[in-house]
N, C-alpha and C. Protein backbone atom coordinates (compact mmCIF):
# COMPACT_ATOMS: atom_id res chain seq x y z
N UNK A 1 59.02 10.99 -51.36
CA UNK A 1 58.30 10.40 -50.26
C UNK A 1 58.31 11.37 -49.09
N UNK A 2 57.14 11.74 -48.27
CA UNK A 2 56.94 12.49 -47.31
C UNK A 2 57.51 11.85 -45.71
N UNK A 3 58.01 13.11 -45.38
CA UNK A 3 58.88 12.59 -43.88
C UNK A 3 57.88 11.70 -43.11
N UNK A 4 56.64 11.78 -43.16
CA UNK A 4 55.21 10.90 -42.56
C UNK A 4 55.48 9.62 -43.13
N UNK A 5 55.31 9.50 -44.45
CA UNK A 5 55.52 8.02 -44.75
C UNK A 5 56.96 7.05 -44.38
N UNK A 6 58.35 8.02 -44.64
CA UNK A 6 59.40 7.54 -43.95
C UNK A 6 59.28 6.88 -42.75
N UNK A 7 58.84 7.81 -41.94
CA UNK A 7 58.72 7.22 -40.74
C UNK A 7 57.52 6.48 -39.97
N UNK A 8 56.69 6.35 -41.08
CA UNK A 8 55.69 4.84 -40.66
C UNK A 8 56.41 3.66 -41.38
N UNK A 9 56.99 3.67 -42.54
CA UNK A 9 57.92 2.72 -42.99
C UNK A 9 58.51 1.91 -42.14
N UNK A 10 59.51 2.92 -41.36
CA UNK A 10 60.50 2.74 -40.54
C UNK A 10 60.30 2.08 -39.26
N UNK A 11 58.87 2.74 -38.36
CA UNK A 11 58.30 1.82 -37.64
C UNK A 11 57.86 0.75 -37.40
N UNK A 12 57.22 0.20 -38.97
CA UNK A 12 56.56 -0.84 -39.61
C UNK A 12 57.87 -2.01 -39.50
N UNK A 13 58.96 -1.41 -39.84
CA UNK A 13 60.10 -2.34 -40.30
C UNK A 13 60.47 -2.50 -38.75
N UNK A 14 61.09 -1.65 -38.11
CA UNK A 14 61.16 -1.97 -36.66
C UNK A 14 60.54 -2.78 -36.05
N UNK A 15 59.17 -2.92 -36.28
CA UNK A 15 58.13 -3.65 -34.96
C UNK A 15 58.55 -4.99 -35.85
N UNK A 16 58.13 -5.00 -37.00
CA UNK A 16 58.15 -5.99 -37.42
C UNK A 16 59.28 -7.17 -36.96
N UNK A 17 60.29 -6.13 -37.13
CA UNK A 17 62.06 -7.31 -36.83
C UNK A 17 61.77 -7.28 -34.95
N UNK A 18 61.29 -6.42 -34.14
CA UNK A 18 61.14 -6.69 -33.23
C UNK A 18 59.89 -7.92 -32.82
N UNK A 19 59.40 -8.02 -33.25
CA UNK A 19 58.89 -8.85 -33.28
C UNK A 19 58.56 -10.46 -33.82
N UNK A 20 60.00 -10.12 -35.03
CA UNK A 20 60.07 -11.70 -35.70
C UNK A 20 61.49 -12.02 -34.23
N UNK A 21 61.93 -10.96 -33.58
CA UNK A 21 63.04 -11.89 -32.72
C UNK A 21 62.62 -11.87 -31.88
N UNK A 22 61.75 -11.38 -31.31
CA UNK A 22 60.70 -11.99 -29.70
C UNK A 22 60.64 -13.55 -30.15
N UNK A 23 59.38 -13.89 -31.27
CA UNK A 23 59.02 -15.02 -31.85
C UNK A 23 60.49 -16.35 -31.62
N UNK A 24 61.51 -15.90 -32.27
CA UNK A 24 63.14 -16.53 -32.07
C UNK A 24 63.19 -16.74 -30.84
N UNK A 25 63.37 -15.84 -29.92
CA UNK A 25 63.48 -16.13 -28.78
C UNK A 25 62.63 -17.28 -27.77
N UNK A 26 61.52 -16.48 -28.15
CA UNK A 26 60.28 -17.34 -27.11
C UNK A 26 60.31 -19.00 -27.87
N UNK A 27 60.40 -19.33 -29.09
CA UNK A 27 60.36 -20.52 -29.47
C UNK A 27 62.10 -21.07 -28.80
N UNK A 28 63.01 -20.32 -28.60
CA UNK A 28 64.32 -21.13 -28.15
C UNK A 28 64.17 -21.41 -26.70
N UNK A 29 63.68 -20.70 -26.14
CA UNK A 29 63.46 -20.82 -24.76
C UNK A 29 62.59 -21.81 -24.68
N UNK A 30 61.55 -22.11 -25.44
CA UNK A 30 60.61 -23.48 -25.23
C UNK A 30 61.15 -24.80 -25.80
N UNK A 31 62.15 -24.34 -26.33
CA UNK A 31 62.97 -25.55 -26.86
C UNK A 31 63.75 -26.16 -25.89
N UNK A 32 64.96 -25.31 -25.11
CA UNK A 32 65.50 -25.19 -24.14
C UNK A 32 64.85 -25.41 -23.09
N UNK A 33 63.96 -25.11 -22.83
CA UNK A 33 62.87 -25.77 -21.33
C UNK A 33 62.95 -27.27 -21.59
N UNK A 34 62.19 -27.74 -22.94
CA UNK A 34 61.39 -28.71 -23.12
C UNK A 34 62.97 -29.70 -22.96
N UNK A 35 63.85 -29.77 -23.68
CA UNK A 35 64.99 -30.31 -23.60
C UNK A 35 65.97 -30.65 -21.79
N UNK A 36 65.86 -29.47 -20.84
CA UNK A 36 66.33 -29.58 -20.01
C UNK A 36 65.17 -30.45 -18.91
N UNK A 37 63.91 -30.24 -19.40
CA UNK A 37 62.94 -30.43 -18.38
C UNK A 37 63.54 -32.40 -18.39
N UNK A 38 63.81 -32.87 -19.55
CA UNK A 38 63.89 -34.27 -19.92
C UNK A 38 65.57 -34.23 -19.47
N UNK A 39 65.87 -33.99 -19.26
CA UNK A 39 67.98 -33.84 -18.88
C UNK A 39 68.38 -34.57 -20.20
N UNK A 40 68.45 -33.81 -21.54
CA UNK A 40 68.91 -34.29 -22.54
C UNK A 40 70.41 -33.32 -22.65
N UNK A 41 71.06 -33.74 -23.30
CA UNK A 41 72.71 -32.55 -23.49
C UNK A 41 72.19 -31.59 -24.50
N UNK A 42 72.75 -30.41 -24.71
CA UNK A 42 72.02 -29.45 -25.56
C UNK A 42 73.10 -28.85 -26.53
N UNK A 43 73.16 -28.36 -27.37
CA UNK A 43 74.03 -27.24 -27.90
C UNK A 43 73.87 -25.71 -27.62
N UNK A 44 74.49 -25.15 -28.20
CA UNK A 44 74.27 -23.83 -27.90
C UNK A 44 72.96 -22.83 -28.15
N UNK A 45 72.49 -23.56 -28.97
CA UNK A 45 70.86 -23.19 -29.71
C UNK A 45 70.01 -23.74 -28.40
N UNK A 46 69.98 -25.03 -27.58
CA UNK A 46 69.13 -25.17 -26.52
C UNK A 46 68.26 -26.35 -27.63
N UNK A 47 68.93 -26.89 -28.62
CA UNK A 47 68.89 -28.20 -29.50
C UNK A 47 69.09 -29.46 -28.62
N UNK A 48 68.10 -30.47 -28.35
CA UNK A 48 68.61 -31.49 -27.88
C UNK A 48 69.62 -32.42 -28.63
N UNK A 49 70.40 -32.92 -28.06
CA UNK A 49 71.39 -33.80 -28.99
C UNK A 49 71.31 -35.38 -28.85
N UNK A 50 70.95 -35.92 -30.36
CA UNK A 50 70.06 -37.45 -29.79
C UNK A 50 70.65 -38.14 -30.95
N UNK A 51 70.52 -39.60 -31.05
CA UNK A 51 71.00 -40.01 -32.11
C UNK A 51 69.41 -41.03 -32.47
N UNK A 52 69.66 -40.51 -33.51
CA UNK A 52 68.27 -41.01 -34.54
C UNK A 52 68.17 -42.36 -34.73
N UNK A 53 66.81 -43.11 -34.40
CA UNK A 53 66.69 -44.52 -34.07
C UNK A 53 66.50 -44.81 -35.65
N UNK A 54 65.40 -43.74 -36.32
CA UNK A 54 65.03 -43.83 -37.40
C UNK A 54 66.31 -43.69 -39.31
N UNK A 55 67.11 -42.67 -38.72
CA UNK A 55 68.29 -42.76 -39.42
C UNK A 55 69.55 -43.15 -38.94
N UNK A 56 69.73 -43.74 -37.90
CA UNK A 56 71.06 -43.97 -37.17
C UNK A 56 72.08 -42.85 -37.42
N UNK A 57 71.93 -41.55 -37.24
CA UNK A 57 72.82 -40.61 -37.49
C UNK A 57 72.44 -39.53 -36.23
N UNK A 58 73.55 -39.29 -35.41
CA UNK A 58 73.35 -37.84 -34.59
C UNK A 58 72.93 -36.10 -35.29
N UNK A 59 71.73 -36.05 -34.10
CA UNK A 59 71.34 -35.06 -35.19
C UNK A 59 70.42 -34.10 -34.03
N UNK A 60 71.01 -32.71 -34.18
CA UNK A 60 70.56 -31.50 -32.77
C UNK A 60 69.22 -31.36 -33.44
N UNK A 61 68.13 -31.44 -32.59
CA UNK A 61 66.88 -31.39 -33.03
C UNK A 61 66.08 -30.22 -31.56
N UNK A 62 65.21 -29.44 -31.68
CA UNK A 62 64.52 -29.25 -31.64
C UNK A 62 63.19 -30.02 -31.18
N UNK A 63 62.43 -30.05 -29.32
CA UNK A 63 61.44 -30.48 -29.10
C UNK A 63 60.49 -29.83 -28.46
N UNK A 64 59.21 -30.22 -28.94
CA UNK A 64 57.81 -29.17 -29.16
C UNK A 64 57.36 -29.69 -27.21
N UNK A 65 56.38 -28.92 -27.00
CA UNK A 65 55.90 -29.41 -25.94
C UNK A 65 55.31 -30.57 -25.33
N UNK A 66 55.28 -31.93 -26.60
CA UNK A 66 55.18 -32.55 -26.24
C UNK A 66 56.58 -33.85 -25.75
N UNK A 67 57.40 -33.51 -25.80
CA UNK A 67 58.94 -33.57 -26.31
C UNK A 67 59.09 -34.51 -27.18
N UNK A 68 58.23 -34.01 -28.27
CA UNK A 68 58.92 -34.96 -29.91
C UNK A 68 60.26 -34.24 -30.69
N UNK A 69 60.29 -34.66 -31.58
CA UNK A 69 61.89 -34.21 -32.20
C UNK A 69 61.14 -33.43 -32.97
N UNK A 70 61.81 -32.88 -33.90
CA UNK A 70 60.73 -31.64 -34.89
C UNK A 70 60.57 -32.55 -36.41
N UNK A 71 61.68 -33.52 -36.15
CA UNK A 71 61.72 -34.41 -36.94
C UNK A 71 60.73 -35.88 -37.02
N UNK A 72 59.68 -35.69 -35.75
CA UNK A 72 58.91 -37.21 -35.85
C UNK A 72 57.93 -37.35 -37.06
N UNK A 73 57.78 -38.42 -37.15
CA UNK A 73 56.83 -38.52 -38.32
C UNK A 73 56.03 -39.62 -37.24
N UNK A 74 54.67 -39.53 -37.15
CA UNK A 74 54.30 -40.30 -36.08
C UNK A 74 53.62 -41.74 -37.01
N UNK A 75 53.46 -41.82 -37.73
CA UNK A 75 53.60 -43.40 -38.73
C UNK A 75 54.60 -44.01 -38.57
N UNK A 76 55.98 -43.48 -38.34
CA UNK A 76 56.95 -44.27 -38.12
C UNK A 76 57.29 -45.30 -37.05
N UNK A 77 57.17 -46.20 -36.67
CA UNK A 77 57.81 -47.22 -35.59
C UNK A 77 59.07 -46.86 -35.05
N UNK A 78 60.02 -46.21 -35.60
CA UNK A 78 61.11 -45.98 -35.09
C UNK A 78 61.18 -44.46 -34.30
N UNK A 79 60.16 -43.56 -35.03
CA UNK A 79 60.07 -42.16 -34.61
C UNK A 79 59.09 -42.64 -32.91
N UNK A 80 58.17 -43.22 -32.95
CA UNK A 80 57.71 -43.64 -31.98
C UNK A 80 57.93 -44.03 -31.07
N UNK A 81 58.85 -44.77 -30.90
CA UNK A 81 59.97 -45.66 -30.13
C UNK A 81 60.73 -44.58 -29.61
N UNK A 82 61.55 -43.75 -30.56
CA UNK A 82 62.41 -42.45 -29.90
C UNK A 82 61.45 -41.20 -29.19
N UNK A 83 60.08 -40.59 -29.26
CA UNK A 83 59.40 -40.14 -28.67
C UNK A 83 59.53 -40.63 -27.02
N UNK A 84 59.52 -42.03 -26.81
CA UNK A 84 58.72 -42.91 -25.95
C UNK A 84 60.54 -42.82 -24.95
N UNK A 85 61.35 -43.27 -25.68
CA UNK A 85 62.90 -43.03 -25.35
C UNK A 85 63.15 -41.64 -24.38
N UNK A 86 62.82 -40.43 -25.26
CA UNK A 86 63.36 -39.43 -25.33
C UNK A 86 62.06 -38.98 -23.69
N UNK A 87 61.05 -39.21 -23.74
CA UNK A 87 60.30 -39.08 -22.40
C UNK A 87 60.55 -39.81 -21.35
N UNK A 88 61.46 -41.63 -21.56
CA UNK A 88 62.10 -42.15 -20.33
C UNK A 88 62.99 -41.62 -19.83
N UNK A 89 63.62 -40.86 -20.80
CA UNK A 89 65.11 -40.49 -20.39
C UNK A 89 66.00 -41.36 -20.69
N UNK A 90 65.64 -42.23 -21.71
CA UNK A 90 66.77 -43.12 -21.76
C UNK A 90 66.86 -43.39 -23.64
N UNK A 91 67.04 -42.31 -24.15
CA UNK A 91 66.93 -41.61 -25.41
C UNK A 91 68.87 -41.84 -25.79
N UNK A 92 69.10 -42.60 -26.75
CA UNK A 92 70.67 -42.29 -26.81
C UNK A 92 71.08 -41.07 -27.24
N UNK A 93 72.15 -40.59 -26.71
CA UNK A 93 72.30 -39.09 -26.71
C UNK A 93 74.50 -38.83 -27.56
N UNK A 94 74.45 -37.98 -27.46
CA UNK A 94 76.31 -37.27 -28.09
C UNK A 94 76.48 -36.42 -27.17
C-alpha cells in the first residue's frame, strides 16, 4: 500500500471518529438541556431519572426536544400521562 493511500485511510478514520464523538456529544448536551430545562435529577450521562408509570420500575432515560422519554410509545395511556407529568414537573423521580 502506497504512503498516499495510508494516509487518506488514516484521515478517513480520524474524521470519521471525530465526528461520530461530536454527534455523542451534541446529542448529550441536548439531553442534558432538555432534562435540566424541566428540573428533573440527572445522572452522570445528563439521563433524566424517572420512574416509569408504564412499567413501574426506575429507569435513566434520555429526552428528545420535545421532553418525551426515548422510551414513549405514544399509543400508550400510561406513556402519555408520563410525557404530560414529566412537562408539569411533577413526573415521579429517584
Amino acid at each position: 500500500m502506497s504512503n498516499r493511500r495510508r494516509l487518506e485511510r488514516l484521515l478517513r478514520t480520524k474524521l470519521r471518529s471525530a465526528g461520530t464523538q461530536y454527534a455523542e456529544a451534541k446529542r448529550a448536551y441536548s439531553e442534558a438541556r432538555a432534562a435540566a430545562s424541566i428540573d428533573l435529577p440527572t445522572d452522570e450521562a445528563g439521563r433524566a431519572k424517572i420512574v416509569c408509570r408504564r412499567h413501574a420500575e426506575r429507569r435513566r432515560v434520555s429526552l428528545d426536544d420535545a421532553a418525551r422519554p426515548h422510551c414513549f410509545d405514544g399509543d400508550h395511556p400510561d406513556c402519555r400521562g408520563c410525557v404530560e407529568d414529566v412537562r408539569d414537573g411533577c413526573v415521579e423521580t429517584w
